[in-house]
N, C-alpha and C. Protein backbone atom coordinates (compact mmCIF):
# COMPACT_ATOMS: atom_id res chain seq x y z
N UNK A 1 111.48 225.16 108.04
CA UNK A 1 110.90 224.01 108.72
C UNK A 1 109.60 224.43 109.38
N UNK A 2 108.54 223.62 109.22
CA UNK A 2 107.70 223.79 110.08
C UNK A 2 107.97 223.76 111.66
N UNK A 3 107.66 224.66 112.00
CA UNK A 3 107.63 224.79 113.61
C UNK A 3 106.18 225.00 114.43
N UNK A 4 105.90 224.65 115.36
CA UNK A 4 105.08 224.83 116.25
C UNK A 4 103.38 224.36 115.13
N UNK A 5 103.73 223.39 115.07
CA UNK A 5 102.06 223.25 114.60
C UNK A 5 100.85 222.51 115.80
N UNK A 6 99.95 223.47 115.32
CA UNK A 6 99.09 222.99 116.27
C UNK A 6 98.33 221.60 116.33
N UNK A 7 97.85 221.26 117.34
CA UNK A 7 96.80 219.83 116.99
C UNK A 7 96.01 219.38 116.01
N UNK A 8 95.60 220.60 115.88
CA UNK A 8 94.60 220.68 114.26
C UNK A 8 95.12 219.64 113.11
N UNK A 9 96.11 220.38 112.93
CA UNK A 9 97.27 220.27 111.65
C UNK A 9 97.96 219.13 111.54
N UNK A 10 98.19 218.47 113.10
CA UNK A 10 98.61 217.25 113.44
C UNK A 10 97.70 216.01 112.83
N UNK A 11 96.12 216.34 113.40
CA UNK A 11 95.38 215.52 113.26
C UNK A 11 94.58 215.73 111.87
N UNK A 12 95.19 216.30 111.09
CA UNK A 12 95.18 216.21 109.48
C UNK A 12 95.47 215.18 108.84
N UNK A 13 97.29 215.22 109.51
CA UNK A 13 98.27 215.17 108.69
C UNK A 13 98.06 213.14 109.11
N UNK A 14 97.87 213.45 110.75
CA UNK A 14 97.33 211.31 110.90
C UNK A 14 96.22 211.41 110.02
N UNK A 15 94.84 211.82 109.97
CA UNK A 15 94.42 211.57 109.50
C UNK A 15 94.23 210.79 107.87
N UNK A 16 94.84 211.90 106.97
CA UNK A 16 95.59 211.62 105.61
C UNK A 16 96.62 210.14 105.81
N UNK A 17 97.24 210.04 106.85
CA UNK A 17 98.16 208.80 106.82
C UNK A 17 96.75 207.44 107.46
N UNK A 18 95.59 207.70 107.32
CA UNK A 18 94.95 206.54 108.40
C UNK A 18 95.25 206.17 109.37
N UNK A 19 95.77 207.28 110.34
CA UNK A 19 95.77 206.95 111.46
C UNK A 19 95.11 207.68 112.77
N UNK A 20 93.50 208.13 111.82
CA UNK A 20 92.50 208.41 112.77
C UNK A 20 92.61 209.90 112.61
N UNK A 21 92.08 210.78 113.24
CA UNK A 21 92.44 212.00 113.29
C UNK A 21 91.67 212.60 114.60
N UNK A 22 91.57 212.31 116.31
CA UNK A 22 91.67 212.80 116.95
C UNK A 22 92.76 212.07 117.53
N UNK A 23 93.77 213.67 117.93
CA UNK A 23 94.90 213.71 118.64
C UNK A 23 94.84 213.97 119.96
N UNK A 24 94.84 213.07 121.06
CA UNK A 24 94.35 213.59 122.19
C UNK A 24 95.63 213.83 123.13
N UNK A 25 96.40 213.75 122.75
CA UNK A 25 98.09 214.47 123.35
C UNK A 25 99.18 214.59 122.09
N UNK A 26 99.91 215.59 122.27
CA UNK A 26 101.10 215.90 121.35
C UNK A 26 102.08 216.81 121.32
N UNK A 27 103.32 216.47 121.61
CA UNK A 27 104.40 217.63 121.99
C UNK A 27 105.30 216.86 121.30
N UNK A 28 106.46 218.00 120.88
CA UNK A 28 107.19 217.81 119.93
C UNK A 28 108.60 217.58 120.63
N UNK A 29 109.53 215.95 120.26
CA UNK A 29 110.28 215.30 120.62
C UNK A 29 111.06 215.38 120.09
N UNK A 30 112.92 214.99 120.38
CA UNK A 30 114.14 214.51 119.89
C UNK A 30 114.20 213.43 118.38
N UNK A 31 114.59 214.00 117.58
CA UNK A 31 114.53 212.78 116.65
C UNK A 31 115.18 213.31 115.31
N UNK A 32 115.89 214.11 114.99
CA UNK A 32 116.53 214.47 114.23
C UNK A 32 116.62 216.09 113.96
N UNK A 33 118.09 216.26 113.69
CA UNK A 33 117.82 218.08 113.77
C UNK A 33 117.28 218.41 112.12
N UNK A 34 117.19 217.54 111.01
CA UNK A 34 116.48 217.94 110.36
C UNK A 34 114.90 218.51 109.81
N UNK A 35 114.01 217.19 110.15
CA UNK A 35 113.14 217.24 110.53
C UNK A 35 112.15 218.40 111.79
N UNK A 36 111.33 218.44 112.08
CA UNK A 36 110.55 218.57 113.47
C UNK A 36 110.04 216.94 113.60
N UNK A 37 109.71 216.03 114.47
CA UNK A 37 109.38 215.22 115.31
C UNK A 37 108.60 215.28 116.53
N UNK A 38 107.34 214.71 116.25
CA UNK A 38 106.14 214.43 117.20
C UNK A 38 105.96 213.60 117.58
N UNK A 39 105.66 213.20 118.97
CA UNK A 39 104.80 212.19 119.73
C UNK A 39 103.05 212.47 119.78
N UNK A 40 102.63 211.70 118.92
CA UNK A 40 101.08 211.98 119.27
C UNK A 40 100.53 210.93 120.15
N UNK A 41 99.62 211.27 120.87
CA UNK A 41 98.74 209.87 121.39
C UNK A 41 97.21 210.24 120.75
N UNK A 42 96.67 209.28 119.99
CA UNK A 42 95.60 208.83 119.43
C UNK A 42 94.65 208.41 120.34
N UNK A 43 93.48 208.27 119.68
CA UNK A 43 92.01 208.01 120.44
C UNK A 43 91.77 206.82 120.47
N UNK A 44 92.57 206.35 119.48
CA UNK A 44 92.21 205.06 119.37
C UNK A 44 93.14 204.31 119.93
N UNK A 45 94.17 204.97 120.86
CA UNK A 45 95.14 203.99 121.75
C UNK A 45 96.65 204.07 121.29
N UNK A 46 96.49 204.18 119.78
CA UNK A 46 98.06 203.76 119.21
C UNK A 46 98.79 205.75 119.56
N UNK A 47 100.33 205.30 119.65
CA UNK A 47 100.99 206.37 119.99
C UNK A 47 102.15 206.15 118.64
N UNK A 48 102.14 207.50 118.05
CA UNK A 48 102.28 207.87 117.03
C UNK A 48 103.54 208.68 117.09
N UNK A 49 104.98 208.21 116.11
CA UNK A 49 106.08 209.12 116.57
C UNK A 49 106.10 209.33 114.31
N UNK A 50 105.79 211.19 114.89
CA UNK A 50 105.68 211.23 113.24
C UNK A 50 106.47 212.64 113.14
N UNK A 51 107.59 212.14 111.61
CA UNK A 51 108.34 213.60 111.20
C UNK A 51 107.80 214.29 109.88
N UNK A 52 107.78 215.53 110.20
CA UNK A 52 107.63 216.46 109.03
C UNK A 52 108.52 217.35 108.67
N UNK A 53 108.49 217.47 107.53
CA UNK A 53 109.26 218.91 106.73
C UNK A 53 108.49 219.11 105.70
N UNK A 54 109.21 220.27 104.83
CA UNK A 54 108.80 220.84 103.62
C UNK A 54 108.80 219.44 102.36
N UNK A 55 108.02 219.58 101.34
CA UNK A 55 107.95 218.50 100.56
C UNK A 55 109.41 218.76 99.78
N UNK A 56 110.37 219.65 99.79
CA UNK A 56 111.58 219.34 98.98
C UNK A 56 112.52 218.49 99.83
N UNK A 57 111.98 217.81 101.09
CA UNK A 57 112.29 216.84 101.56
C UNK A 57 112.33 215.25 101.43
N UNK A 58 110.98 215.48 100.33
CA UNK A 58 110.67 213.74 100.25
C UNK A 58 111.48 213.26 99.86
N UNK A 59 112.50 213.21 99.11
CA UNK A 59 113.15 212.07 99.08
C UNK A 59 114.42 211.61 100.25
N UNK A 60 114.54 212.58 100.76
CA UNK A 60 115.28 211.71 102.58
C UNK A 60 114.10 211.00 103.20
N UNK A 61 112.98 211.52 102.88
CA UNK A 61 111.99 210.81 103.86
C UNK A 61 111.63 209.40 103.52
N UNK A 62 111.24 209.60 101.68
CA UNK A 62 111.88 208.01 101.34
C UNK A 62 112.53 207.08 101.29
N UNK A 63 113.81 207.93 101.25
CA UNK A 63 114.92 206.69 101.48
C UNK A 63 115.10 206.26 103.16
N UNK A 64 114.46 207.22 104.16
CA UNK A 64 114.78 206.61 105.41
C UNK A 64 113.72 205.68 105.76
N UNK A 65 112.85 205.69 104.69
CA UNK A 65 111.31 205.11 104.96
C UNK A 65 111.46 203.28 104.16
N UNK A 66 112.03 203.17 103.73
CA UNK A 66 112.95 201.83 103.16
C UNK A 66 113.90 201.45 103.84
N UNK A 67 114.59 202.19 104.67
CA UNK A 67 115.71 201.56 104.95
C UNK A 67 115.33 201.10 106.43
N UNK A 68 113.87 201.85 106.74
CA UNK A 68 113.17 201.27 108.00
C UNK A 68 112.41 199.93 107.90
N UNK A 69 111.99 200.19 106.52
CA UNK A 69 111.55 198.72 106.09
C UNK A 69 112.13 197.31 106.03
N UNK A 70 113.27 197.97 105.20
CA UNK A 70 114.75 197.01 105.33
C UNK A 70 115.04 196.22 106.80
N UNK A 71 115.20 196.99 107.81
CA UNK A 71 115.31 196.57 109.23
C UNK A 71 114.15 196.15 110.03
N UNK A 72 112.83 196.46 109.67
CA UNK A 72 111.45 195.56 110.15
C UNK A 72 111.65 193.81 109.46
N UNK A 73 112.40 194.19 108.63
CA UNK A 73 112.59 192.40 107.62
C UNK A 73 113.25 191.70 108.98
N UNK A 74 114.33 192.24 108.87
CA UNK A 74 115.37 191.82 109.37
C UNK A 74 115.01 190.51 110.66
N UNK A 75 115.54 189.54 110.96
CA UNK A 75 115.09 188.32 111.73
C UNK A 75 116.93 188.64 112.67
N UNK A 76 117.42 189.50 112.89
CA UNK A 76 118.37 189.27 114.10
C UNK A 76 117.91 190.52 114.99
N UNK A 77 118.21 189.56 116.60
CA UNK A 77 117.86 190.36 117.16
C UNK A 77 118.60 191.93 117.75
N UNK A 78 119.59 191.87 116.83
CA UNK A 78 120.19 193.14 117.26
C UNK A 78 121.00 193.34 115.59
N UNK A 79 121.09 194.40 115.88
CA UNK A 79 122.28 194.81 114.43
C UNK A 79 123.04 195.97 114.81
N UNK A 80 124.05 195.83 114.22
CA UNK A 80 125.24 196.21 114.51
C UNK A 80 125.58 197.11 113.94
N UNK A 81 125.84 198.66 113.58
CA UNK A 81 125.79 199.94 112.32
C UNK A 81 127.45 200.07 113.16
C-alpha cells in the first residue's frame, strides 16, 4: 500500500482527476483498512475525501465506485443496509 505520500503526489493524483492541483491541507483519515484515505482541502474551496492503492486494486475501486453511484440515484432519505 502506498503509505505516507506527500502533497506533491496528492496534487497529481487531484489534478489527473480535475480537481485542480493545489493542495493546500492534507492528512490522512479513517476510511477503510484496505485502502490509504485522504482528506484534502483544495484552493479552490472544495474538500476532497480521496482513496488510493496499487492498480491491482481497480476493480474494488470500481465496483465501490457504482455502487456509490447507485446510492447518489437513490430519492429516500435514508437506507437501510
Amino acid at each position: 500500500m502506498m503509505e505516507g505520500l506527500g502533497r506533491r503526489v496528492l496534487a497529481e493524483l487531484a489534478g489527473e482527476l480535475g480537481l485542480g492541483s493545489e493542495v493546500l491541507g492534507s492528512r490522512r483519515v479513517g476510511g477503510g483498512c484496505i485502502h490509504a484515505a485522504y482528506h484534502l482541502r483544495m484552493a479552490s474551496g472544495d474538500e476532497v475525501f480521496m482513496k488510493i492503492n496499487e492498480v491491482a486494486c481497480l476493480e474494488m475501486f470500481q465496483a465501490e465506485a457504482a455502487g456509490l453511484r447507485l446510492m447518489a440515484e437513490c430519492t429516500m432519505t435514508a437506507l437501510r443496509i
